[in-house]
PDB file of N, CA and C in Angstrom:
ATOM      1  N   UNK A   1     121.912  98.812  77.094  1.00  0.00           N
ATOM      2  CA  UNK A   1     120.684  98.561  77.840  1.00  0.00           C
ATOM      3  C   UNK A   1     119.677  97.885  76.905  1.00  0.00           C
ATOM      4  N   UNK A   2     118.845  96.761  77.256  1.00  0.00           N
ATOM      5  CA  UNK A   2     118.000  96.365  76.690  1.00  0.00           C
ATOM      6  C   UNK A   2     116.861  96.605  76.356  1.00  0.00           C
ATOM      7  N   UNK A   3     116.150  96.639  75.342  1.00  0.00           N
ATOM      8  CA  UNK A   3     114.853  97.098  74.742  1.00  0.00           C
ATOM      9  C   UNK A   3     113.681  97.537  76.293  1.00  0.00           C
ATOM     10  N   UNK A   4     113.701  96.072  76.586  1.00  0.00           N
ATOM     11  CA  UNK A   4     112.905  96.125  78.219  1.00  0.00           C
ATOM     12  C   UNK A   4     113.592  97.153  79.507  1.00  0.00           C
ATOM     13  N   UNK A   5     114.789  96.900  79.473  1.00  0.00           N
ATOM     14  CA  UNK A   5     114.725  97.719  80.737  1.00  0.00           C
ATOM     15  C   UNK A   5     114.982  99.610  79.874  1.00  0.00           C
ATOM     16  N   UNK A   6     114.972  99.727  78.683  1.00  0.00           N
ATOM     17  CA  UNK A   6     114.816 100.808  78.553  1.00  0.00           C
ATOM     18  C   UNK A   6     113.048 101.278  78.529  1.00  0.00           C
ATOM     19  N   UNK A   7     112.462 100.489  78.532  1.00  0.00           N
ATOM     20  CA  UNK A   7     110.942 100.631  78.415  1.00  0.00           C
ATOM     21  C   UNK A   7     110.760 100.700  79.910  1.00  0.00           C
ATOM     22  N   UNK A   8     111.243  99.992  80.917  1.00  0.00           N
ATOM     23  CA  UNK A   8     110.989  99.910  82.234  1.00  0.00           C
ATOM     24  C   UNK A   8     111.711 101.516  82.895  1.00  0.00           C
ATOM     25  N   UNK A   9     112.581 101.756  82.318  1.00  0.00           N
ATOM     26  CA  UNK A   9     113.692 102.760  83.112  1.00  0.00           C
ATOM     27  C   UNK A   9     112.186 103.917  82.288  1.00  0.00           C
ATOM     28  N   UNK A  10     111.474 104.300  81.261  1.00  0.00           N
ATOM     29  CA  UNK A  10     110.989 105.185  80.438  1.00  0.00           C
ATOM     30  C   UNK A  10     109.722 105.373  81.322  1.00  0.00           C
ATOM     31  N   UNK A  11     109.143 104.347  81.292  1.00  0.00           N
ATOM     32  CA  UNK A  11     107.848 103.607  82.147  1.00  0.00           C
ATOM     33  C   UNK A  11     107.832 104.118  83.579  1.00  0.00           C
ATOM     34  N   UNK A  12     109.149 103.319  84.304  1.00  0.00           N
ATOM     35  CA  UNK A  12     109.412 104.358  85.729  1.00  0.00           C
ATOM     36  C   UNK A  12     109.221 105.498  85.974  1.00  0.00           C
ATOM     37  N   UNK A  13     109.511 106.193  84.968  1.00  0.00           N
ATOM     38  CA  UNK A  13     109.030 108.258  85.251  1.00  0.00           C
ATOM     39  C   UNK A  13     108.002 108.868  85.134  1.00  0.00           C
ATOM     40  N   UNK A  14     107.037 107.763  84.475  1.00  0.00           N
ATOM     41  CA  UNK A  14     106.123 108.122  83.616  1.00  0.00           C
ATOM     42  C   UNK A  14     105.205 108.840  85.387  1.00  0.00           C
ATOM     43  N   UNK A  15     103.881 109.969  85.299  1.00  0.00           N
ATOM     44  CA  UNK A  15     103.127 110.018  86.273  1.00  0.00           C
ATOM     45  C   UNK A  15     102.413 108.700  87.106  1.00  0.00           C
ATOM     46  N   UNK A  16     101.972 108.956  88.270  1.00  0.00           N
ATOM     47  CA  UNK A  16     101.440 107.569  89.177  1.00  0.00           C
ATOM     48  C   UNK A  16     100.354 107.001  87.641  1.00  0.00           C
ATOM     49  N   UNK A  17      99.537 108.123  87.972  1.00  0.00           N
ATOM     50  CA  UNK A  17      98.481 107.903  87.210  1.00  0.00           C
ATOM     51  C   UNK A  17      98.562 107.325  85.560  1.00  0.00           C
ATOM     52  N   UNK A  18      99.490 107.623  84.972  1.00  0.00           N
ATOM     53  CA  UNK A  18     100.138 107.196  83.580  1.00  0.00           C
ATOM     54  C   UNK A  18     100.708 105.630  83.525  1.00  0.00           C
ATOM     55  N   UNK A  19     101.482 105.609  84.999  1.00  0.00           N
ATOM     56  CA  UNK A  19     101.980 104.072  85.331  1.00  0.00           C
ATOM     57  C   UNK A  19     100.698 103.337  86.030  1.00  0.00           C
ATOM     58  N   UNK A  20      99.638 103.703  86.528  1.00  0.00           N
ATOM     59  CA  UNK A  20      98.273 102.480  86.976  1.00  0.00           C
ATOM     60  C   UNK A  20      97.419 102.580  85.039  1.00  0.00           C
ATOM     61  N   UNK A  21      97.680 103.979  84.324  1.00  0.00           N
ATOM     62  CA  UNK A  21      96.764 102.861  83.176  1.00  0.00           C
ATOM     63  C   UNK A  21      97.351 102.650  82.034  1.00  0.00           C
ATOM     64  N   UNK A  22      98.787 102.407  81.972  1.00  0.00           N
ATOM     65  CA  UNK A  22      99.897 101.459  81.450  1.00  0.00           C
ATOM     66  C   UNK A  22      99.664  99.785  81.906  1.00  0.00           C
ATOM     67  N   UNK A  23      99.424  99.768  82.886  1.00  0.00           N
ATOM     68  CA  UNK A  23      99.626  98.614  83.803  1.00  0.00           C
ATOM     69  C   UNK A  23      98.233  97.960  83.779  1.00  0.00           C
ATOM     70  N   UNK A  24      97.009  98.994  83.403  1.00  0.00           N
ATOM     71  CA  UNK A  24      95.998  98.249  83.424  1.00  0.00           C
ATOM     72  C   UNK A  24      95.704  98.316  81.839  1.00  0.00           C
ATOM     73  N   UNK A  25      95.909  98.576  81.054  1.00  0.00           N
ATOM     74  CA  UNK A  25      95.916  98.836  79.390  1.00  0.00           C
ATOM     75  C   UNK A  25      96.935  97.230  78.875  1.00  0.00           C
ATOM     76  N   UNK A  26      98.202  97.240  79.682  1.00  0.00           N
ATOM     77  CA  UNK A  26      99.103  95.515  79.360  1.00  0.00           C
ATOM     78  C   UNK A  26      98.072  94.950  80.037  1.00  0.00           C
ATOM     79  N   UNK A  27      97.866  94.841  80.953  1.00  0.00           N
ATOM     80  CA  UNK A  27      96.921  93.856  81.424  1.00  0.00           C
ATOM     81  C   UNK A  27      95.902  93.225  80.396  1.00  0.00           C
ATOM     82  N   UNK A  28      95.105  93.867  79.978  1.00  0.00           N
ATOM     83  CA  UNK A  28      93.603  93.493  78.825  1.00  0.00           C
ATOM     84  C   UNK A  28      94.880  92.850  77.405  1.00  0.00           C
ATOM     85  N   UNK A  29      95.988  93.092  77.468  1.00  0.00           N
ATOM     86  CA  UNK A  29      96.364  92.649  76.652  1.00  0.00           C
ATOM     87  C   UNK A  29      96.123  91.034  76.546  1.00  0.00           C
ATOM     88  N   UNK A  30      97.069  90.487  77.942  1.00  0.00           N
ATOM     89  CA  UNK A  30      97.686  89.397  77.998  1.00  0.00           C
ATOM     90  C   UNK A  30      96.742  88.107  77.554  1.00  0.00           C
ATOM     91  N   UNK A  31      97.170  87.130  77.257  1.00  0.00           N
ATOM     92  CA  UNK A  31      96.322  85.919  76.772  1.00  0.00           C
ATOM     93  C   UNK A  31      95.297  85.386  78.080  1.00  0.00           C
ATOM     94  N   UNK A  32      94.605  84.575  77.561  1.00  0.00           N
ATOM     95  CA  UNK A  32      94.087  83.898  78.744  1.00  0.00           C
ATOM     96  C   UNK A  32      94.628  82.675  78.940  1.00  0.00           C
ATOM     97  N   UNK A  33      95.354  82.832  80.343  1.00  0.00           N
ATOM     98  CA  UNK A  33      96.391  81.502  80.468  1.00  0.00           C
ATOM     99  C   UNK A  33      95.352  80.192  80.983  1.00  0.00           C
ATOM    100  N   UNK A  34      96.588  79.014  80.991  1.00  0.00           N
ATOM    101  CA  UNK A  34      95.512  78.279  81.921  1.00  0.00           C
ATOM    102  C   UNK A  34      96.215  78.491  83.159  1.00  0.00           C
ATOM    103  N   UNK A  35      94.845  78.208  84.111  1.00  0.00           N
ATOM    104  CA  UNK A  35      95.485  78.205  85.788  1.00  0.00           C
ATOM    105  C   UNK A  35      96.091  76.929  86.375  1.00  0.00           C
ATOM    106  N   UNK A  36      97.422  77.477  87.219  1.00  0.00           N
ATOM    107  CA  UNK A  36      98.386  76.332  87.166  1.00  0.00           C
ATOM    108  C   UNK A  36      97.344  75.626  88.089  1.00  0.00           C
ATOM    109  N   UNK A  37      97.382  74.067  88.630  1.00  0.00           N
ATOM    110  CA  UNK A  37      96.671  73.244  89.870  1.00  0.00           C
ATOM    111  C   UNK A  37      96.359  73.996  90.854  1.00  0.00           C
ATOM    112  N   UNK A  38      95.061  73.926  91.308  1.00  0.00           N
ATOM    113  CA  UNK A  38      94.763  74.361  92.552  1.00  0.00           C
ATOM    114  C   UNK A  38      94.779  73.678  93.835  1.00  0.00           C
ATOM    115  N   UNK A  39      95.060  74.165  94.690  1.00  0.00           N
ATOM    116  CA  UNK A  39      95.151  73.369  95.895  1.00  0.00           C
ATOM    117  C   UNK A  39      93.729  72.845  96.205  1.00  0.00           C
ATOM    118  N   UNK A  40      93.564  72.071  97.289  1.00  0.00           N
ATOM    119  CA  UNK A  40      91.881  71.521  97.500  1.00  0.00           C
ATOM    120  C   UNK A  40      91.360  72.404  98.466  1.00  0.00           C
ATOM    121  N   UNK A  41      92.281  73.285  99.159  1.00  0.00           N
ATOM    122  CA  UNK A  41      91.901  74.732  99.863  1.00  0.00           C
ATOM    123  C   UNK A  41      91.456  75.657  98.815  1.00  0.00           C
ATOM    124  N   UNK A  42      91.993  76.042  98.157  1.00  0.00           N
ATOM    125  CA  UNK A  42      91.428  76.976  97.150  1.00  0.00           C
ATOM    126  C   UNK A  42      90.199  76.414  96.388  1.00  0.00           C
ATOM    127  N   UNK A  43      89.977  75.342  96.168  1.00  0.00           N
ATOM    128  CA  UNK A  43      89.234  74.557  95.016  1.00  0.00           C
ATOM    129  C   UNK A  43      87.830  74.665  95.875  1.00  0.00           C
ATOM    130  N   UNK A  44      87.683  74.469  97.478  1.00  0.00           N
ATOM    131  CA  UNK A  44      86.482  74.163  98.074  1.00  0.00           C
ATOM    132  C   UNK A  44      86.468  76.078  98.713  1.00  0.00           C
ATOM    133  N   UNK A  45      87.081  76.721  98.923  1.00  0.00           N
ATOM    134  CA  UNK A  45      86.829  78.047  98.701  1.00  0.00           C
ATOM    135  C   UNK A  45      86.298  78.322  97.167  1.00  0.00           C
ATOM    136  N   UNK A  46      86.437  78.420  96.554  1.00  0.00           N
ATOM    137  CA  UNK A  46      86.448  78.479  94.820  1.00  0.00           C
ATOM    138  C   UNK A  46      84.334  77.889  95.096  1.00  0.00           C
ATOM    139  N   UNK A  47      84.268  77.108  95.071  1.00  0.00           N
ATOM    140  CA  UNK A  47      82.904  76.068  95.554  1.00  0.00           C
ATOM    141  C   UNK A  47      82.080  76.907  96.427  1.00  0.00           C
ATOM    142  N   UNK A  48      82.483  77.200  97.271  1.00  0.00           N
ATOM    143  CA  UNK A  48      81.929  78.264  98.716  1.00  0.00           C
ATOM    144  C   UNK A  48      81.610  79.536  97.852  1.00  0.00           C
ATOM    145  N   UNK A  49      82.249  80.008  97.206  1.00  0.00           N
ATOM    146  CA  UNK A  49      82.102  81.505  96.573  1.00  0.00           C
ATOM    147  C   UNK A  49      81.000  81.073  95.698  1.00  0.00           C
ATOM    148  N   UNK A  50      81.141  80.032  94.492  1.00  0.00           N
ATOM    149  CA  UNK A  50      80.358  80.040  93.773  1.00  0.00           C
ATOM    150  C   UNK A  50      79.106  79.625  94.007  1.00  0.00           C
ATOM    151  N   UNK A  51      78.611  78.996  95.497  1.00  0.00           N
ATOM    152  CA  UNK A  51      77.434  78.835  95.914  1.00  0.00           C
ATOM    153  C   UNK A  51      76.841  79.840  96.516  1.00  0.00           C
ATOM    154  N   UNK A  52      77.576  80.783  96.930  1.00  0.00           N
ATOM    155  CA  UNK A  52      76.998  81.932  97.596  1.00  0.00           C
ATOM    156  C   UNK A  52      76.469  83.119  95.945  1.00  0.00           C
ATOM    157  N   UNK A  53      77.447  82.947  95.294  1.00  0.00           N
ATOM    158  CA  UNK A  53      76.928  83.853  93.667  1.00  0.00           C
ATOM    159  C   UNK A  53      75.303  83.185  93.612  1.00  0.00           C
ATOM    160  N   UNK A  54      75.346  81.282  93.193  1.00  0.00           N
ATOM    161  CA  UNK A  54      74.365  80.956  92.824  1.00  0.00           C
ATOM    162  C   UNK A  54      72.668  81.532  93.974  1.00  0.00           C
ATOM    163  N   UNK A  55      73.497  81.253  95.014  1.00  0.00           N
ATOM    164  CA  UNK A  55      72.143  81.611  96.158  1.00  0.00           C
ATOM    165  C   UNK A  55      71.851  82.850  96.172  1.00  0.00           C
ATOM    166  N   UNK A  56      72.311  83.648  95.597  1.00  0.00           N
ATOM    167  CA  UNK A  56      72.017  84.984  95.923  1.00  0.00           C
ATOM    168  C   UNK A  56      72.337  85.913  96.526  1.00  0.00           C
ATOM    169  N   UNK A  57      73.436  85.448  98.115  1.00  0.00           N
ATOM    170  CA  UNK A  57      73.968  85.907  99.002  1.00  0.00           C
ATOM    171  C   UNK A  57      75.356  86.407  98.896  1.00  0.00           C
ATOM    172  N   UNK A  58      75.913  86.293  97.766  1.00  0.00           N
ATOM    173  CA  UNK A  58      77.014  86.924  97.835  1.00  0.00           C
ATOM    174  C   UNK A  58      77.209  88.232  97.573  1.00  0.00           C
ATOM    175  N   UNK A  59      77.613  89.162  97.910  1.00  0.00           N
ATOM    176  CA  UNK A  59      77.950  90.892  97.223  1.00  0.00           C
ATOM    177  C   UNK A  59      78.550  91.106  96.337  1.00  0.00           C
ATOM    178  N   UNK A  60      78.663  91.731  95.260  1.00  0.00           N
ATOM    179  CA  UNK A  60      78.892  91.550  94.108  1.00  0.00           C
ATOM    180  C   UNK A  60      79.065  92.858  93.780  1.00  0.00           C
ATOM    181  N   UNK A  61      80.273  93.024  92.941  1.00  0.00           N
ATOM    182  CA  UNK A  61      80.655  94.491  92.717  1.00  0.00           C
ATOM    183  C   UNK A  61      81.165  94.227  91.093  1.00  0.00           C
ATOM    184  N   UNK A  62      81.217  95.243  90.375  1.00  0.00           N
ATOM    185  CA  UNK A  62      81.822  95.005  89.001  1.00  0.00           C
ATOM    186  C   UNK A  62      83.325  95.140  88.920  1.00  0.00           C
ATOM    187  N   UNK A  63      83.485  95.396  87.909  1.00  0.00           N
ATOM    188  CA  UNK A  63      85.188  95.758  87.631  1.00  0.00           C
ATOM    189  C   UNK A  63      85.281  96.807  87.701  1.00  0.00           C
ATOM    190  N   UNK A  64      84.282  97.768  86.899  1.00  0.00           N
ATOM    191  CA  UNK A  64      84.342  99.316  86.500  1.00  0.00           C
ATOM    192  C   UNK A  64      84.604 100.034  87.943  1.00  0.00           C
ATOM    193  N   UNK A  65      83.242  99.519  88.611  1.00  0.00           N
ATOM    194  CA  UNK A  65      83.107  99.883  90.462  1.00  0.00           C
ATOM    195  C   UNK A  65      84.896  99.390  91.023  1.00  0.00           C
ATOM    196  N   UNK A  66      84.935  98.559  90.806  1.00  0.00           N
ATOM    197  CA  UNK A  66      86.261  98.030  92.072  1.00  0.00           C
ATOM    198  C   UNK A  66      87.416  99.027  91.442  1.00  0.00           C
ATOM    199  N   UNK A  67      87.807  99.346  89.971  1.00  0.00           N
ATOM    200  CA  UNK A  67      88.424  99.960  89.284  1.00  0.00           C
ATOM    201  C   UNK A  67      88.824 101.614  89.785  1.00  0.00           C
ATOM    202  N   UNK A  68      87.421 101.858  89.591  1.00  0.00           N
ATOM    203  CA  UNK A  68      87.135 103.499  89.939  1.00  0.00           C
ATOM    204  C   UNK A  68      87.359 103.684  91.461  1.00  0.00           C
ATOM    205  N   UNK A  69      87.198 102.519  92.265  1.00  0.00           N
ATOM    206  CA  UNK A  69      87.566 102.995  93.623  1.00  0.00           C
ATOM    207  C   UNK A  69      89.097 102.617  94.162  1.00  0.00           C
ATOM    208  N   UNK A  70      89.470 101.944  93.204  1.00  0.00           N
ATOM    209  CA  UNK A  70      90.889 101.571  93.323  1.00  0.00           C
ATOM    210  C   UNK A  70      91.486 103.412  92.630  1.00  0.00           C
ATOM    211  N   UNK A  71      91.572 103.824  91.547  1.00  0.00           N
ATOM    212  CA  UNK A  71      91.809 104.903  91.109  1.00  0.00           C
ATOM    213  C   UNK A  71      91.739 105.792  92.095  1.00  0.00           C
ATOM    214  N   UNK A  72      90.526 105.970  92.789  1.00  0.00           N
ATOM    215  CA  UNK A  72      90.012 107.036  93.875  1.00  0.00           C
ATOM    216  C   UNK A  72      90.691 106.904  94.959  1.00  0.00           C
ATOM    217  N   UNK A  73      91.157 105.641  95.214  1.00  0.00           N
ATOM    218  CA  UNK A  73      92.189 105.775  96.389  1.00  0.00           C
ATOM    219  C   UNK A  73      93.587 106.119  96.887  1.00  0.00           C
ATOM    220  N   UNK A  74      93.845 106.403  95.719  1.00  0.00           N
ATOM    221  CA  UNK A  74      95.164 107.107  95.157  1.00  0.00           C
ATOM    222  C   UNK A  74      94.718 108.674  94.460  1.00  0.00           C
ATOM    223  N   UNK A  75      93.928 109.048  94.665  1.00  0.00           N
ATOM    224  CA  UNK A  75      93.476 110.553  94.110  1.00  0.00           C
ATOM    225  C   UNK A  75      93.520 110.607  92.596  1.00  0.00           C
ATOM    226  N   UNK A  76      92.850 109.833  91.940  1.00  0.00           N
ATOM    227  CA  UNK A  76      93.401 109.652  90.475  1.00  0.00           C
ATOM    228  C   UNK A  76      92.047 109.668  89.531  1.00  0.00           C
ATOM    229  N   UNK A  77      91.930 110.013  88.471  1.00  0.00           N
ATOM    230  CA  UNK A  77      90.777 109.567  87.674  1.00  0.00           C
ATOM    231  C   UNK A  77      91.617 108.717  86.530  1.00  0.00           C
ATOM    232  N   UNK A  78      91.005 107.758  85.923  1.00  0.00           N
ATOM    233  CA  UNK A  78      91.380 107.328  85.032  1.00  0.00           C
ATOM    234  C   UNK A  78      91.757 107.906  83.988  1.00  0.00           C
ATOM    235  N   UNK A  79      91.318 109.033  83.293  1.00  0.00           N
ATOM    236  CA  UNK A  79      91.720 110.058  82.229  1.00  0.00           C
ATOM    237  C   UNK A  79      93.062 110.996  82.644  1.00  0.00           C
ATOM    238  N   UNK A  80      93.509 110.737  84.073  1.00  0.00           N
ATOM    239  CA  UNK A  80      94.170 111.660  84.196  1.00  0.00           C
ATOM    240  C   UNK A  80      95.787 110.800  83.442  1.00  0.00           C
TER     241      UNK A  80
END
């Protein structure tokens, strides 16, 4: 068995809560890629969002917030 799928088969057992902050702990790892081409749908959505940030009108939530309620929706605290 290979290095990876013995980390994946180890990883698999691990608790819910152990496998969401595994998964969000690799995450902060990874590089900052570049983004492959965007379509001109996404690009004038992309435009739309960022005029609504600039105007004021958009809703706006953090990471920590979207994080903690992602956790909470699965019955979880992050420490657990």
């Amino acid at each position: 068995m290979s290095d990876y799928m013995s980390l994946l088969t180890a990883a698999s057992q691990l608790p819910v809560a152990d496998r969401l902050r595994l998964i969000d702990e690799l995450t902060e790892t990874l590089p900052e890629l570049s983004p492959e081409e965007l379509s001109p749908e996404w690009q004038a959505e992309i435009e739309r969002r960022s005029r609504e940030i600039d105007d004021g009108t958009a809703q706006l939530e953090d990471w920590e917030t979207v994080r903690a309620r992602m956790f909470q929706r699965v019955n979880l605290s992050r420490e657990s």
